[in-house]
N, C-alpha and C. Protein backbone atom coordinates (compact mmCIF):
# COMPACT_ATOMS: atom_id res chain seq x y z
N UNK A 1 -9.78 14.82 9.90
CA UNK A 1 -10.34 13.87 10.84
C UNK A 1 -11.32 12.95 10.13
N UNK A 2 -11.54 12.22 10.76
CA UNK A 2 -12.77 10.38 10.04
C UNK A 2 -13.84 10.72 11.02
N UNK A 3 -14.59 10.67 10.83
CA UNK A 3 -15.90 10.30 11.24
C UNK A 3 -16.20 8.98 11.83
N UNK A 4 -16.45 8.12 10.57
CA UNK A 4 -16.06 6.82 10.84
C UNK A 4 -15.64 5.78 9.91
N UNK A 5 -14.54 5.23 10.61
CA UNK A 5 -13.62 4.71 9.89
C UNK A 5 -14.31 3.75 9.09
N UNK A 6 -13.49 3.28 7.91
CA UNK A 6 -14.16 2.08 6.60
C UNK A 6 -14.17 0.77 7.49
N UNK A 7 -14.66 -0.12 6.79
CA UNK A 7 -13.98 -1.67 7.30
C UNK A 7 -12.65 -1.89 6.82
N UNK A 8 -12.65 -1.32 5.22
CA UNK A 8 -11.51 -1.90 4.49
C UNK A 8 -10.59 -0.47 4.56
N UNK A 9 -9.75 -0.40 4.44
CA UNK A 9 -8.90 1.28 4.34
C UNK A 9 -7.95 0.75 3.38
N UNK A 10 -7.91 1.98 2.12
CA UNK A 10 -7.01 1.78 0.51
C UNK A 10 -6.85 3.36 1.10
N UNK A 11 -5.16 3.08 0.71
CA UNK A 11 -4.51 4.68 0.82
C UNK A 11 -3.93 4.40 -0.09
N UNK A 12 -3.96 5.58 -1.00
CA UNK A 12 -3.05 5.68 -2.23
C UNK A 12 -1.89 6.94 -1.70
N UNK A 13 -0.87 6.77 -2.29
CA UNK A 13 0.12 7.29 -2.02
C UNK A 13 0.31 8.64 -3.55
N UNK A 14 0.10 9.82 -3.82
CA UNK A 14 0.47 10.39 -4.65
C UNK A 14 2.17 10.36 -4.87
N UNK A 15 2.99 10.03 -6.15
CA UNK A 15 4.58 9.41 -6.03
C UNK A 15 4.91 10.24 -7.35
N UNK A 16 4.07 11.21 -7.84
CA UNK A 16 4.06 12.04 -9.47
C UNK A 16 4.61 13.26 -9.22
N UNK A 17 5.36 14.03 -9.99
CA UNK A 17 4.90 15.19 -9.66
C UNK A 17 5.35 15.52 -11.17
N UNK A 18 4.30 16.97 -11.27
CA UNK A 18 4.50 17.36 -12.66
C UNK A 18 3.29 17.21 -13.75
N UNK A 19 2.30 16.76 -13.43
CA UNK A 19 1.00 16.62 -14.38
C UNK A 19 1.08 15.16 -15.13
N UNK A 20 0.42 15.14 -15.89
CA UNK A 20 0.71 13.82 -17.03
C UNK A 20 1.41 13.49 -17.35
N UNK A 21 2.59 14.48 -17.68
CA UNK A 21 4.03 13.79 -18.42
C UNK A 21 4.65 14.45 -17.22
N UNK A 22 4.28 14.01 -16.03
CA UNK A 22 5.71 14.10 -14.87
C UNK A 22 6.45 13.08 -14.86
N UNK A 23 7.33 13.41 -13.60
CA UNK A 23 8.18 12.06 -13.29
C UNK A 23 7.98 11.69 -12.04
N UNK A 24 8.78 10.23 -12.07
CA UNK A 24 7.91 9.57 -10.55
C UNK A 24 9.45 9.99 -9.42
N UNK A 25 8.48 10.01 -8.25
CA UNK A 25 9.29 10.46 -7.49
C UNK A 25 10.16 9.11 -7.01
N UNK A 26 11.09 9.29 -6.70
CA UNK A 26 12.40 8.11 -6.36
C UNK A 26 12.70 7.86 -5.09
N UNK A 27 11.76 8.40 -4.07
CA UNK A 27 12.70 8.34 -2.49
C UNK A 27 11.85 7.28 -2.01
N UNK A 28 12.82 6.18 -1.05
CA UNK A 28 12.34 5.27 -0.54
C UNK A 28 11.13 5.52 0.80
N UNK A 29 10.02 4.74 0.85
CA UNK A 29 9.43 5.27 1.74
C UNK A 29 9.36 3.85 3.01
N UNK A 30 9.33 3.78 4.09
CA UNK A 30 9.09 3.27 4.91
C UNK A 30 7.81 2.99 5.63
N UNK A 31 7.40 1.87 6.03
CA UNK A 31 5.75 1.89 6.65
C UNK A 31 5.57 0.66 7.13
N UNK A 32 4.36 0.72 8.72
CA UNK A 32 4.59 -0.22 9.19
C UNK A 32 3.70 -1.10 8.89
N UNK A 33 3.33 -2.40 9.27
CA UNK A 33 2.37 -3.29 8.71
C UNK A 33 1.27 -3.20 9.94
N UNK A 34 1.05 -2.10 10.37
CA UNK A 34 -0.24 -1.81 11.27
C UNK A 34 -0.19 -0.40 11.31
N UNK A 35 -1.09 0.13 10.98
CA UNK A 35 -2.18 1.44 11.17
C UNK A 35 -3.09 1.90 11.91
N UNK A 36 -2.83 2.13 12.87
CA UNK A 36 -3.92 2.77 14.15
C UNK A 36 -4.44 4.40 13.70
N UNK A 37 -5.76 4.59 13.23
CA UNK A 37 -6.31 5.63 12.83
C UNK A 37 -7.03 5.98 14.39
N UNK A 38 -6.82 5.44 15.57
CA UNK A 38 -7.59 6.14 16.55
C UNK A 38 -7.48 7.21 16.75
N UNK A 39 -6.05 7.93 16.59
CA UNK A 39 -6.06 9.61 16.73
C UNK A 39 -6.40 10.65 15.58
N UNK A 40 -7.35 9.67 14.72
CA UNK A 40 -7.60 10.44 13.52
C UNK A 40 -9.03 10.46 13.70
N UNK A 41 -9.85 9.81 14.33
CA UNK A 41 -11.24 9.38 14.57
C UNK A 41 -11.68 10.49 15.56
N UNK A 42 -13.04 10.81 14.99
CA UNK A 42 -13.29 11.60 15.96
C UNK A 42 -14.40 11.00 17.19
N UNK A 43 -14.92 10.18 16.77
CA UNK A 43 -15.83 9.41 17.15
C UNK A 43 -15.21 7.60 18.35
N UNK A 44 -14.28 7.36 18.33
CA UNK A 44 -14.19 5.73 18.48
C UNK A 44 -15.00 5.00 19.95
N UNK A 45 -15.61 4.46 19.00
CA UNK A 45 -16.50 3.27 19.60
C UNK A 45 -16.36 2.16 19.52
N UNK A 46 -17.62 1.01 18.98
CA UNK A 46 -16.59 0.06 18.40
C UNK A 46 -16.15 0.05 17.15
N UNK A 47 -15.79 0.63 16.32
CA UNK A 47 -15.74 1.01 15.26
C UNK A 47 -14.24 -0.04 14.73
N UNK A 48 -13.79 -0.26 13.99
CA UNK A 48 -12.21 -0.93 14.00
C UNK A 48 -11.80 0.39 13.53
N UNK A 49 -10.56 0.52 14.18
CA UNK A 49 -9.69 1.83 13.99
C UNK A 49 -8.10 1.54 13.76
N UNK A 50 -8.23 -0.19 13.67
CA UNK A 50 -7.09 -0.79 14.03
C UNK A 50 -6.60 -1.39 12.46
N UNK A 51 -5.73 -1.14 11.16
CA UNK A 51 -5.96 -1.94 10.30
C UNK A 51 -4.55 -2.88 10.06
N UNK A 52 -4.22 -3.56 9.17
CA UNK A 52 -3.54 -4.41 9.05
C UNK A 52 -3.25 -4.58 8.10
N UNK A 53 -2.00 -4.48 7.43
CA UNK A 53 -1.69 -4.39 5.88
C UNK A 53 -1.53 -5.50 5.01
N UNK A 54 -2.41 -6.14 4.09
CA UNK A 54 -2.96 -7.07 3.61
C UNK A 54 -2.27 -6.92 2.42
N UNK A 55 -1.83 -5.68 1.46
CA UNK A 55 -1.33 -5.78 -0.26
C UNK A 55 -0.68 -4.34 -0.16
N UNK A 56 0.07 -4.44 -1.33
CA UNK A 56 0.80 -3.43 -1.67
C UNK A 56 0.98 -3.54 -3.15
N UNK A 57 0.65 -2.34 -3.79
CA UNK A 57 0.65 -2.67 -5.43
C UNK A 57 2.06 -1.57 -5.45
N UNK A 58 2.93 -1.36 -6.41
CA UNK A 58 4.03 -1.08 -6.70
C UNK A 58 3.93 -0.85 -8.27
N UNK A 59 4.42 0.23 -8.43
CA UNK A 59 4.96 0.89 -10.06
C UNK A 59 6.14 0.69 -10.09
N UNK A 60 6.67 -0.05 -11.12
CA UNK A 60 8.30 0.03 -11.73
C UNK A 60 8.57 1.00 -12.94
N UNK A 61 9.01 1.94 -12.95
CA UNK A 61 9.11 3.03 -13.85
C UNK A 61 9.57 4.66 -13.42
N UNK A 62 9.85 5.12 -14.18
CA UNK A 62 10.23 6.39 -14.31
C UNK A 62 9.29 8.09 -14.18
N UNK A 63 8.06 7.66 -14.93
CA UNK A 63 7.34 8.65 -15.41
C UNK A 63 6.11 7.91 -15.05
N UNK A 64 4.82 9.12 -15.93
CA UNK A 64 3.22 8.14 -15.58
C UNK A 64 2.67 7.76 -16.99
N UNK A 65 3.86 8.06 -17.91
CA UNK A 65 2.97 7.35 -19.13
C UNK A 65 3.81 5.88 -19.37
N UNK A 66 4.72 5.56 -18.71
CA UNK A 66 5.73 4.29 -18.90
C UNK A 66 5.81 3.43 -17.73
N UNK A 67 6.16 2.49 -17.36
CA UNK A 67 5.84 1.48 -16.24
C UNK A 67 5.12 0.43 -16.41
N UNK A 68 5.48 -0.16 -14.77
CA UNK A 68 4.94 -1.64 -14.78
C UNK A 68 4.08 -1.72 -13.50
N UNK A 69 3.63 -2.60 -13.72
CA UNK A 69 2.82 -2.61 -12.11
C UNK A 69 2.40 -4.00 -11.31
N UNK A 70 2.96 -4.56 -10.44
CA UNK A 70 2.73 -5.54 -9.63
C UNK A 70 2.69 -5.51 -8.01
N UNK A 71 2.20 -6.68 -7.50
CA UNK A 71 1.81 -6.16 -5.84
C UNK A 71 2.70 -7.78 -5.17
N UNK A 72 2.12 -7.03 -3.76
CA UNK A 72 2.56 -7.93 -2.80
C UNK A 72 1.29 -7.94 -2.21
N UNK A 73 1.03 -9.50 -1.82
CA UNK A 73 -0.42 -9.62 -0.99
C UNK A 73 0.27 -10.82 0.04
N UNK A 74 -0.61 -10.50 1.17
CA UNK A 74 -0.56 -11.55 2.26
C UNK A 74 -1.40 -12.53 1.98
N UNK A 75 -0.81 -13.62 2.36
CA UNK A 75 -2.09 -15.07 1.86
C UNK A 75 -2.61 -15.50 3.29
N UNK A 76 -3.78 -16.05 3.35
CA UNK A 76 -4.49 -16.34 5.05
C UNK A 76 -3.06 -17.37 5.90
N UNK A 77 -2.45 -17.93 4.92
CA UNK A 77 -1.17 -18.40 6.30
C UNK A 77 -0.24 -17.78 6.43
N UNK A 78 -0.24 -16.37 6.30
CA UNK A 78 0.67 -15.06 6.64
C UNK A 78 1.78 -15.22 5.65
N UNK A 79 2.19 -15.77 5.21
CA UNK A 79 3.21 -15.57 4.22
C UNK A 79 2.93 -14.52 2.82
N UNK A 80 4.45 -13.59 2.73
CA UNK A 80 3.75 -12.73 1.45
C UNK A 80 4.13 -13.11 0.32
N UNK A 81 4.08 -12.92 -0.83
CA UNK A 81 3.75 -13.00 -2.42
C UNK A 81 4.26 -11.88 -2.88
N UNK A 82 4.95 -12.07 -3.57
CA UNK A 82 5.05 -11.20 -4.96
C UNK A 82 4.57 -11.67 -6.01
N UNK A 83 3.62 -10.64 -6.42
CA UNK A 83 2.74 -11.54 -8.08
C UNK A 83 3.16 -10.59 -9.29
N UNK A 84 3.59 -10.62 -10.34
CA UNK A 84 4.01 -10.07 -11.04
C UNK A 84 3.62 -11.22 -12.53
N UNK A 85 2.69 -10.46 -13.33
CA UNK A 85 2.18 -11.42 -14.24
C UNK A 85 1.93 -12.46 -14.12
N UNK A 86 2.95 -13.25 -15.01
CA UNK A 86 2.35 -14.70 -14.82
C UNK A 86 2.87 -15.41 -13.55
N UNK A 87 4.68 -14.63 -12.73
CA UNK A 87 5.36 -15.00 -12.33
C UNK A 87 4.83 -15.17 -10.81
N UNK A 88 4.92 -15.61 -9.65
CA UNK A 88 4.44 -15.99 -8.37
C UNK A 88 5.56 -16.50 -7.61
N UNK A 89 6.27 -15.70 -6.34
CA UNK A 89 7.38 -16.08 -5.60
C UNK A 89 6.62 -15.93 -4.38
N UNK A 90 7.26 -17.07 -3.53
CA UNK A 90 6.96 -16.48 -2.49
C UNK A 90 8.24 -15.95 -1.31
N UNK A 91 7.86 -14.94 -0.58
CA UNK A 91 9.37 -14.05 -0.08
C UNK A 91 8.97 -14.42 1.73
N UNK A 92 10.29 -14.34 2.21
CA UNK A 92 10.38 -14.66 3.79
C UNK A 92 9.99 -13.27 4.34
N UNK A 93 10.05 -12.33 4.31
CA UNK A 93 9.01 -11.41 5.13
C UNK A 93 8.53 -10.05 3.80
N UNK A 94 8.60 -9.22 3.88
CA UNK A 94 7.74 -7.78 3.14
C UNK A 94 9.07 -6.81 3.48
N UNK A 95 10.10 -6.65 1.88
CA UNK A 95 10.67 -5.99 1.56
C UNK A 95 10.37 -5.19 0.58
N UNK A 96 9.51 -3.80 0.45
CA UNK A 96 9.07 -3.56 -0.79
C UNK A 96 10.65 -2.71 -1.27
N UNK A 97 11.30 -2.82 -2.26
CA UNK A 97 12.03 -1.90 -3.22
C UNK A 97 11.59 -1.61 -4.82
């Protein structure tokens, strides 16, 4: 249970298994672009309990000593991004693969 919730909420996803030289796990995961932590709160007041998914960082790779790493961020006129080095697309809605 939360006490009380952040302003900002970062969930990391554990995707390893196996220690340092594991491997990354491969199954697709699904998720929606809103997070309601009210049934996790023990407290709600006005608190925001309500969040809204703003970025997504992504590993391309196999293992945790090899890989790549780039995100998807929402820009203030709702459209998302893929940023990947130098490269910058912009995509018609939030397909992460």
């Amino acid at each position: 249970m939360i006490h009380t919730p952040p302003n900002v909420l970062t969930i990391q996803l554990k995707r390893y298994v196996g220690g340092a030289v594991g491997y990354k796990l491969n199954r697709h995961l699904n998720f929606s672009l809103q997070l309601d932590l009210r049934p996790f709160v023990t407290e709600v007041n006005e608190l925001p309990v309500m969040y809204k998914l703003y970025a997504v960082l992504v590993h391309y790779g196999t293992t945790t000593t090899s890989g790549h790493y780039y995100c998807f961020v929402l820009a203030p006129s709702g459209r998302w991004y893929k940023m990947n080095d130098a490269m910058v697309c912009s995509l018609s809605s939030l397909y992460v693969t």
